[in-house]
Protein backbone atom coordinates (compact mmCIF):
# COMPACT_ATOMS: atom_id res chain seq x y z
CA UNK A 1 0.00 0.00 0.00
CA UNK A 2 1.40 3.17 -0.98
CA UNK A 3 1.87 5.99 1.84
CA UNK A 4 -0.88 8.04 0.51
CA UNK A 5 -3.18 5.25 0.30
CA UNK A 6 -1.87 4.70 4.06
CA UNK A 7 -2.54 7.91 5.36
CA UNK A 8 -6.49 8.52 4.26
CA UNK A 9 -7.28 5.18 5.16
CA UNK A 10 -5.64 5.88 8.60
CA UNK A 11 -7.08 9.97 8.35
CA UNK A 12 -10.56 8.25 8.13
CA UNK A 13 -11.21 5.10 9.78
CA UNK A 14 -10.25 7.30 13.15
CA UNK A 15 -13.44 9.78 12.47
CA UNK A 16 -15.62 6.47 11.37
CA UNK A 17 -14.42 4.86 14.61
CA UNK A 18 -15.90 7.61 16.71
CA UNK A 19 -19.02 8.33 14.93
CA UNK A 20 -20.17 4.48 14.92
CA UNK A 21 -19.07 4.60 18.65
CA UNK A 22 -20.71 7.94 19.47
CA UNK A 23 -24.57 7.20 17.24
CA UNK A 24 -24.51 3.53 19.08
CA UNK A 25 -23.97 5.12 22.46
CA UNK A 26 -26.76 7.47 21.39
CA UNK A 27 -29.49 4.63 20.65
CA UNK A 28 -28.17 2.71 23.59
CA UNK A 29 -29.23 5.95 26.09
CA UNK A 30 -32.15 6.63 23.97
CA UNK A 31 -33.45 2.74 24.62
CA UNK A 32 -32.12 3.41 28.40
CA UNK A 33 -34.62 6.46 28.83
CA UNK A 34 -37.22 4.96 26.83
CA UNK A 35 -37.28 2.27 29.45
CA UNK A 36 -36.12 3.88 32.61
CA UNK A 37 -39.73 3.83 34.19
CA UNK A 38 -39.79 -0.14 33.82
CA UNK A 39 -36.49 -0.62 35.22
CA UNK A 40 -36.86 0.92 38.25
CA UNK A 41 -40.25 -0.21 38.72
CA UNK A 42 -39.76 -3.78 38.71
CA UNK A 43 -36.26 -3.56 40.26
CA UNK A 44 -34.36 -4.84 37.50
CA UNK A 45 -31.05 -6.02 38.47
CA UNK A 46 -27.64 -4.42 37.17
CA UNK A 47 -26.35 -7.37 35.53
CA UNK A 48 -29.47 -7.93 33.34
CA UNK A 49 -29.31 -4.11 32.46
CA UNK A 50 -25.46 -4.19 31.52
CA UNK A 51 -26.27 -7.64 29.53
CA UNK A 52 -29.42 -6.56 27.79
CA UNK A 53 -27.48 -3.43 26.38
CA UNK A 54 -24.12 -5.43 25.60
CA UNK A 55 -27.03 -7.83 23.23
CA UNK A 56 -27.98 -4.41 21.69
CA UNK A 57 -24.71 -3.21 21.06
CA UNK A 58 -24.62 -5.39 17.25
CA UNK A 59 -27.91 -4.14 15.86
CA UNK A 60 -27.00 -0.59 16.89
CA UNK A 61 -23.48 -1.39 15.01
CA UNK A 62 -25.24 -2.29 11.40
CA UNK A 63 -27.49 0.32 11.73
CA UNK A 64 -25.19 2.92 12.08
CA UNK A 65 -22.36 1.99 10.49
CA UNK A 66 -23.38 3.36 7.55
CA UNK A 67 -23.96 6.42 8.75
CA UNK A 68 -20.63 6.66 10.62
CA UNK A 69 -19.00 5.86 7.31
CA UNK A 70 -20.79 8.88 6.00
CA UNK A 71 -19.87 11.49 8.81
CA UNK A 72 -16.68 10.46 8.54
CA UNK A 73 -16.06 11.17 4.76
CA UNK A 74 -17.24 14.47 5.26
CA UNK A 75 -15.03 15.24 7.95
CA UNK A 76 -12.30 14.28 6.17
CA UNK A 77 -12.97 15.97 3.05
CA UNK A 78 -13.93 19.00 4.63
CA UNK A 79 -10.41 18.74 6.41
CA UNK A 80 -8.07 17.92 3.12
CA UNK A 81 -10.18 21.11 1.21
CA UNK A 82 -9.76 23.63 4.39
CA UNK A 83 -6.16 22.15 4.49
CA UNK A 84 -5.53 22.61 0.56
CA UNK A 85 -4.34 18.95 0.90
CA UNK A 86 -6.60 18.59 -2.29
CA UNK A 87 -5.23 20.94 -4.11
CA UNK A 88 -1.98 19.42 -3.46
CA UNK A 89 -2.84 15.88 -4.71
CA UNK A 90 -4.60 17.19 -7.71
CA UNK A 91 -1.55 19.40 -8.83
CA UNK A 92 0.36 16.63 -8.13
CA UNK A 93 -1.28 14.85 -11.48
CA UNK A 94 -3.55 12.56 -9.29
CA UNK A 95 -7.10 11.78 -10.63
CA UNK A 96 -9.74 12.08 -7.88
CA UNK A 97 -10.66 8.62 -8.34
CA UNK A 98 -6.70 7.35 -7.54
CA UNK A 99 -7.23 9.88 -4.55
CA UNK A 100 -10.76 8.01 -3.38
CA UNK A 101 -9.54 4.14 -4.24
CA UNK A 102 -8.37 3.64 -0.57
CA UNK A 103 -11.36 4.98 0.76
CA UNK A 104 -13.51 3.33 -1.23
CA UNK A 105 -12.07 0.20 -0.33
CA UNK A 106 -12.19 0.51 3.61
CA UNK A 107 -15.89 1.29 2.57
CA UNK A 108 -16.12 -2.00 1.04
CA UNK A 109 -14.21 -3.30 4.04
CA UNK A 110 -17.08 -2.11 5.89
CA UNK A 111 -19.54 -3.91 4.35
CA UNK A 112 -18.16 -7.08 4.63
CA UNK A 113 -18.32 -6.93 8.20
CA UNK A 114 -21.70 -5.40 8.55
CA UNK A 115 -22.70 -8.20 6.43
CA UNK A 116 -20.73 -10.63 9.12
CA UNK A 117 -22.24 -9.72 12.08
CA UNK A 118 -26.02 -8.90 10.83
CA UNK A 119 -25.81 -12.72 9.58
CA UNK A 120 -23.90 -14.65 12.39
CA UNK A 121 -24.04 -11.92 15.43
CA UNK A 122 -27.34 -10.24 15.81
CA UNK A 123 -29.62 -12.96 15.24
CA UNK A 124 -28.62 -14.35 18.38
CA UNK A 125 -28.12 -11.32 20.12
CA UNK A 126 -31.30 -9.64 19.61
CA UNK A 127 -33.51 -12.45 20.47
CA UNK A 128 -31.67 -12.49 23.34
CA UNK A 129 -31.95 -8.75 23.88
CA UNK A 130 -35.91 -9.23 23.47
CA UNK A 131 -36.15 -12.38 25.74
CA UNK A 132 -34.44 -10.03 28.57
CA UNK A 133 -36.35 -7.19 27.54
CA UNK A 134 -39.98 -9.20 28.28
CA UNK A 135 -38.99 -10.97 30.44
CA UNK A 136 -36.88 -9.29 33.05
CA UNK A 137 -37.35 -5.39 32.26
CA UNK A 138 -40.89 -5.10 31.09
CA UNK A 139 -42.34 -8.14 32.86
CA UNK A 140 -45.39 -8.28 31.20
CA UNK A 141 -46.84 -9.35 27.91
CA UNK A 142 -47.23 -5.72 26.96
CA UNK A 143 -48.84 -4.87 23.48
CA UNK A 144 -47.68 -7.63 21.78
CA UNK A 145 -50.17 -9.96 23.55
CA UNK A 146 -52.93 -7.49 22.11
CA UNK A 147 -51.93 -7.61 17.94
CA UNK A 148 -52.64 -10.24 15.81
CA UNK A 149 -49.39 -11.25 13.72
CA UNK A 150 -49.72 -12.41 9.89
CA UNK A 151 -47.95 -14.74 8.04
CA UNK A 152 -46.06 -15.98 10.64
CA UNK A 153 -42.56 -18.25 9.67
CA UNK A 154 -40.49 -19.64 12.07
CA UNK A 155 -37.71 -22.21 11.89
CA UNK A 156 -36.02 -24.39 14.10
CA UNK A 157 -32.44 -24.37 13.46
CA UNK A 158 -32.59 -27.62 10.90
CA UNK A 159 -35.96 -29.99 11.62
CA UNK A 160 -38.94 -28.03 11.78
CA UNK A 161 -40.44 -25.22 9.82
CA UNK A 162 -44.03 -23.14 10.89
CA UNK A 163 -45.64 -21.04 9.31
CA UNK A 164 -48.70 -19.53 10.88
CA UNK A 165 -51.10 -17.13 8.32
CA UNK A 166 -52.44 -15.83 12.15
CA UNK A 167 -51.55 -15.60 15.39
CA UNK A 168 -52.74 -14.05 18.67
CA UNK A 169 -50.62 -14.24 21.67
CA UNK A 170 -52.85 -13.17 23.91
CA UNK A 171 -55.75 -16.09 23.53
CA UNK A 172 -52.55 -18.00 22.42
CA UNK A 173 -53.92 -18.93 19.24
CA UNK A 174 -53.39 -19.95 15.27
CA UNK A 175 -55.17 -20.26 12.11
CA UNK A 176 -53.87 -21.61 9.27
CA UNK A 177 -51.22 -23.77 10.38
CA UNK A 178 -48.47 -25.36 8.49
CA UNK A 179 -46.15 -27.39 10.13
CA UNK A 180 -43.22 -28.92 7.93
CA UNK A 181 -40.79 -31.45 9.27
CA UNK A 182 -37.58 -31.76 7.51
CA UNK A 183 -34.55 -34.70 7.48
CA UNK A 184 -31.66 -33.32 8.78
CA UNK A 185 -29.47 -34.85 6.51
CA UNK A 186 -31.23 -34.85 2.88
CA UNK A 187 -33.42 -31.88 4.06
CA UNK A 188 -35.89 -32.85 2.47
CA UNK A 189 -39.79 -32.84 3.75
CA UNK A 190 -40.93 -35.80 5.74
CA UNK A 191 -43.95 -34.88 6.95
CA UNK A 192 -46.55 -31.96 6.81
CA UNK A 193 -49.75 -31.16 7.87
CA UNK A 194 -52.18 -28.21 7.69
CA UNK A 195 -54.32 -27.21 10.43
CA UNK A 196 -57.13 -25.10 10.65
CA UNK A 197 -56.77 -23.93 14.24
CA UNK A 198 -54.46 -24.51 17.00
CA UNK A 199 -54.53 -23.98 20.53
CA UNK A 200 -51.54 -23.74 23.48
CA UNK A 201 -53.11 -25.72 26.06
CA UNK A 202 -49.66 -24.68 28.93
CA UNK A 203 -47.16 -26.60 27.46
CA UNK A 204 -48.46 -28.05 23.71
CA UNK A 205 -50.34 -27.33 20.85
CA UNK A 206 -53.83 -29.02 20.35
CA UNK A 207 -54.56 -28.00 16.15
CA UNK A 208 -57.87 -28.72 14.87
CA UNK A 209 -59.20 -29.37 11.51
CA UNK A 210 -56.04 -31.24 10.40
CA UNK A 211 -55.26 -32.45 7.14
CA UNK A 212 -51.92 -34.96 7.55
CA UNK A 213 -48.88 -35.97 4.92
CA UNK A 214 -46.80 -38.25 4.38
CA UNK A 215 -43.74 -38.06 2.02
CA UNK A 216 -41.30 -40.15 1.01
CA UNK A 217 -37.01 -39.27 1.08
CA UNK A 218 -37.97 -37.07 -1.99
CA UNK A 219 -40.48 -34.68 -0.35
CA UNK A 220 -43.29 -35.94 -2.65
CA UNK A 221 -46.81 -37.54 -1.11
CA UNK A 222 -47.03 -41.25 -0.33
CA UNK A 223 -50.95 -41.98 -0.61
CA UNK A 224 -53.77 -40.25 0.24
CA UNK A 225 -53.90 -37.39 3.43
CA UNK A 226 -55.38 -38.03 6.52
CA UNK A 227 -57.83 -36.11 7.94
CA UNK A 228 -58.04 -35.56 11.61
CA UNK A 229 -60.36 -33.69 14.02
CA UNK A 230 -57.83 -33.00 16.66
CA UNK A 231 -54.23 -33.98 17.45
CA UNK A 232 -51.25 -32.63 19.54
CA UNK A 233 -48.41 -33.56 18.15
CA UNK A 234 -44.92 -33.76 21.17
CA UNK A 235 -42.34 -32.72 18.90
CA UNK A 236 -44.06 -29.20 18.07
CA UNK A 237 -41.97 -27.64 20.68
CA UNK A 238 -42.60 -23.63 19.62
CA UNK A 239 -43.77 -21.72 22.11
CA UNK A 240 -46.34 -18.62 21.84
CA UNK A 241 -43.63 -16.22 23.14
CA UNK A 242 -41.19 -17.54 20.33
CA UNK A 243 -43.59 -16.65 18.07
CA UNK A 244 -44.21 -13.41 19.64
CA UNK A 245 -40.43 -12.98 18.65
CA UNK A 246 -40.31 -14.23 15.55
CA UNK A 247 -42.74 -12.38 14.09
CA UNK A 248 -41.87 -9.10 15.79
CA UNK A 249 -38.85 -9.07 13.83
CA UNK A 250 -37.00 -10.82 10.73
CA UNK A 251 -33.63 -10.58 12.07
CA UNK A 252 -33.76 -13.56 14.32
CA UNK A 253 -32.91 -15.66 11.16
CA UNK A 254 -29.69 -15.49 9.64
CA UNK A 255 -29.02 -15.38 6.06
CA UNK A 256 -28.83 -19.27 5.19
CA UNK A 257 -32.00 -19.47 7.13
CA UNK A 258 -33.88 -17.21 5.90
CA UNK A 259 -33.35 -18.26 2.39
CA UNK A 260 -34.46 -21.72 3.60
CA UNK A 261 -37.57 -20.33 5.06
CA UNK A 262 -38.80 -19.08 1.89
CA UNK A 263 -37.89 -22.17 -0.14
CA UNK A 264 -39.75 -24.12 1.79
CA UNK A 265 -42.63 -21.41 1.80
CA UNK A 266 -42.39 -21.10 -1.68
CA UNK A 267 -42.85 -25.21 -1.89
CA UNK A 268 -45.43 -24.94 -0.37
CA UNK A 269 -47.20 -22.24 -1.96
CA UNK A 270 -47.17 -19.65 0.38
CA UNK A 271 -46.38 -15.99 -0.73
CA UNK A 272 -43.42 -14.45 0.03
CA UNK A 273 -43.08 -10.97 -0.80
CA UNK A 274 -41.93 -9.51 2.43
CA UNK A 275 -39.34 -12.69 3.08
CA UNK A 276 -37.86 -12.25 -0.59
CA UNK A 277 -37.39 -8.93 0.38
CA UNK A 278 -35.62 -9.06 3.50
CA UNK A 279 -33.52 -11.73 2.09
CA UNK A 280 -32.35 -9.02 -0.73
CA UNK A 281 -31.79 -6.70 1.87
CA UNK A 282 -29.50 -8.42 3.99
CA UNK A 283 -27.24 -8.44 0.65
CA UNK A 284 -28.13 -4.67 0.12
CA UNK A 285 -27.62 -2.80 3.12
CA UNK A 286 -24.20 -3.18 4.16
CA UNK A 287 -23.78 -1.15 1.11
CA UNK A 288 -25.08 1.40 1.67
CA UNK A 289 -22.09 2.99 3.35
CA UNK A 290 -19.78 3.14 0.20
CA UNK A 291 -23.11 4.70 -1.44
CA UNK A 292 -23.52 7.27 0.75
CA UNK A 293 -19.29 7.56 0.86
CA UNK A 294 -19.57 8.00 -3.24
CA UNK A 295 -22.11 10.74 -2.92
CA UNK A 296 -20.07 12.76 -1.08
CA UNK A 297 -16.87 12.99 -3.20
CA UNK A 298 -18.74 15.02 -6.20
CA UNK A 299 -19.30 17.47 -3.64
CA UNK A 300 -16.68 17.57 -1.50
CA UNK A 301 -13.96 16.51 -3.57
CA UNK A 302 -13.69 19.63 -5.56
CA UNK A 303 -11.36 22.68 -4.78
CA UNK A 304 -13.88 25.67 -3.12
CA UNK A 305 -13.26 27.98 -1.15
CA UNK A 306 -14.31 27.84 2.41
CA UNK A 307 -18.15 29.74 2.58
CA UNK A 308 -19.07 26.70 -0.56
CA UNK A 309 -17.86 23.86 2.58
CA UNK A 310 -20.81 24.40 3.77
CA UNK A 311 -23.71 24.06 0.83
CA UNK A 312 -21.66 21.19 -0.35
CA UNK A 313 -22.48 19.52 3.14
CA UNK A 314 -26.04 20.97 2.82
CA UNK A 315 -26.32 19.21 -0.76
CA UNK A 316 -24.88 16.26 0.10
CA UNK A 317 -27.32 15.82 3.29
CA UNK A 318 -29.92 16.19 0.58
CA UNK A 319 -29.28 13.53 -1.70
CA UNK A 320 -28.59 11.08 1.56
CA UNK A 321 -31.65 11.74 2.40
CA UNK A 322 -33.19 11.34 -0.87
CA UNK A 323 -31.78 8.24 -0.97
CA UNK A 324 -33.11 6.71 2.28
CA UNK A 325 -36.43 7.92 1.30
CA UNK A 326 -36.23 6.37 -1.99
CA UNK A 327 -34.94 3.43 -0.23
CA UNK A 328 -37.59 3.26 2.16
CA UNK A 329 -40.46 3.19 -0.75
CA UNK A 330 -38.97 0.90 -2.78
CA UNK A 331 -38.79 -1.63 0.08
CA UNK A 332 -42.51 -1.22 0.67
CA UNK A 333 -43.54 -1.24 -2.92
CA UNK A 334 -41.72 -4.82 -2.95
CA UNK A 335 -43.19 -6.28 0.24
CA UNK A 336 -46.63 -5.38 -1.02
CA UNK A 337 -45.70 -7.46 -4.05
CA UNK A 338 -45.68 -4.23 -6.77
CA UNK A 339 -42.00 -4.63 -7.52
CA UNK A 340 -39.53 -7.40 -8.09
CA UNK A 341 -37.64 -7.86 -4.35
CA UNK A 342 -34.38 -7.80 -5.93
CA UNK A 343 -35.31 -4.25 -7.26
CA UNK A 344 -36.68 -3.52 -4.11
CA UNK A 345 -33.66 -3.61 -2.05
CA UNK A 346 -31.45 -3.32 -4.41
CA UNK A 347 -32.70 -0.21 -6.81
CA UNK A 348 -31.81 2.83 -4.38
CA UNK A 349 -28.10 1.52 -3.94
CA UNK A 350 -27.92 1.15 -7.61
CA UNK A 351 -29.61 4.23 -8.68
CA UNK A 352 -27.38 6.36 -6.64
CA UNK A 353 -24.27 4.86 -6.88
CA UNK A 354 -24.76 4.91 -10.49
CA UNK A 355 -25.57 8.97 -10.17
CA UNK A 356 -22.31 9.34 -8.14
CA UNK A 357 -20.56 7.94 -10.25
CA UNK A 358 -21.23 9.54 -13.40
CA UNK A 359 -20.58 13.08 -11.30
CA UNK A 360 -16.90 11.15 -10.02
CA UNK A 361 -15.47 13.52 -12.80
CA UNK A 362 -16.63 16.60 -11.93
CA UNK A 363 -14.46 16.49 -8.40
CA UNK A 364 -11.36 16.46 -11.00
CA UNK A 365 -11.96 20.61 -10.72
């Protein structure tokens, strides 16, 4: 690595390392205030506390991250322009995009290990923030008990997968069960059935209205179904507050899983608009760092004087957030089912990096 390459990766992982710190300590104070009357209410001790907030600590990392990455190449532009250190570079013969390389690879960098721990960290740490969070803070069903979920999924790490098109915590109650049961070696389906209703009766499931299959090593039907009135079945081992978490949130599944979820959905012919999305999006938005990083460079990376610093930073704020808005739409449009889910979670990173960099050339002034 060459020693200018060196010295802007080094000039700005330092700010990125202190915004991501400083917005995660933000949401972790924001969470403590939001819940301050709880804990001292029910006396929560300080070990759950510190634990509970150590489990939020990855979410609050991919979620900012990208922002931090953003903050960060602003301050350091903003520093090389006041500095003339631009200036310097460019009269030295150096294209803006030979300037940007290194940065744009530690963005890249970045996403990689978003990507890491939003697939193999914060599933496990987020359940286990909302486990404490129920169960030891709030101490109550809350809300939750009061909705009624839709289309419901839940697997079990390898054996079993649910899908429930309603649920209701607080009767403890489905509709429209499928249960699936896999073979943990070929993976394929075993056994299904499809229940009208179902039940918790304190520790089981009684389903009603069941219609039973069996398959062979292939997944496909032996004989005819059987229909049964009523059945509880042992190895059904969900329980109404794991589907209480399940279905408050995608990101208790990693990757892998997820995209298992919805093949087996999909086999099964149950829509999945609002999975296929979330599965794109997992691929999408650890990206959407280095977009936001390119956006900045048109602005910033030109030689102005010091009153333009400022509308640059203005302008640039604007097209960030035109792009999380843009973002945001497109995400709904595809759960609803009105636009392809790769488009969905894809299109805003594309449609902006694409603008940035087609105005790369115009930071060569």
């Amino acid at each position: 690595m060459k020693v200018l390459d060196r010295y802007l990766v080094r000039e700005l992982i330092f700010p990125i390392v202190f915004c991501s710190l400083t917005l995660v300590l933000l949401i972790l104070v924001a969470d403590l205030f939001d819940n301050l009357d709880e804990l001292l209410r029910n006396k929560t001790p300080i070990l759950i506390i510190l634990r509970y907030y150590l489990c939020l600590i990855p979410v609050s990392f991919t979620q900012t991250i990208a922002w931090a990455t953003w903050l960060g190449t602003i301050f350091l532009l903003v520093h090389m322009g006041m500095h003339n250190e631009l200036m310097a570079m460019k009269a030295a013969g150096l294209k803006i995009l030979t300037i940007v390389r290194p940065m744009i690879f530690l963005g890249l960098l970045l996403g990689i290990v978003t990507f890491l721990v939003a697939d193999r960290v914060v599933p496990k740490t987020y359940r286990t923030a909302n486990e404490l969070l129920e169960i030891y803070i709030e101490k109550k069903k809350g809300a939750a008990d009061r909705k009624v979920f839709k289309n419901v999924t839940y697997y079990s790490g390898g054996n079993t997968l649910y899908y429930f098109r309603k649920f209701a915590p607080r009767p403890k109650t489905v509709e429209d069960a499928i249960v699936i049961w896999l073979d943990p070696v070929t993976h394929h389906t075993t056994q299904k059935i499809f229940a009208q209703k179902g039940a918790w009766a304190e520790d089981h499931w009684v389903f009603q209205g069941i219609t039973e299959y069996q398959t062979d090593g292939q997944g496909d039907v032996l004989g005819k179904p059987m229909i049964i009135a009523k059945k509880t079945y042992p190895d059904v081992a969900i329980t109404p507050r794991d589907l209480i978490n399940t279905a408050s949130d995608s990101m208790f599944l990693s990757y892998h899983e997820l995209q298992y979820t919805i093949q087996k959905l999909k086999e099964n012919g149950i829509s999945v608009y609002a999975e296929q999305v979330d599965l794109y999006s997992r691929l999408a938005a650890p990206w959407k760092g280095v977009v936001m990083l390119l956006l900045v460079i048109p602005f910033l990376g030109t030689v102005r004087n010091r009153k333009a610093i400022a509308m640059s930073v203005l302008v640039c704020a604007g097209f960030v957030f035109a792009f999380h808005v843009s973002d945001a739409i497109l995400l709904a449009l595809g759960k609803s089912g009105r636009l392809w889910p790769f488009l969905s979670a894809w299109g805003g990173n594309i449609l902006f990096a694409t603008y940035a960099l087609f105005k790369l050339e115009k930071a060569n002034f």
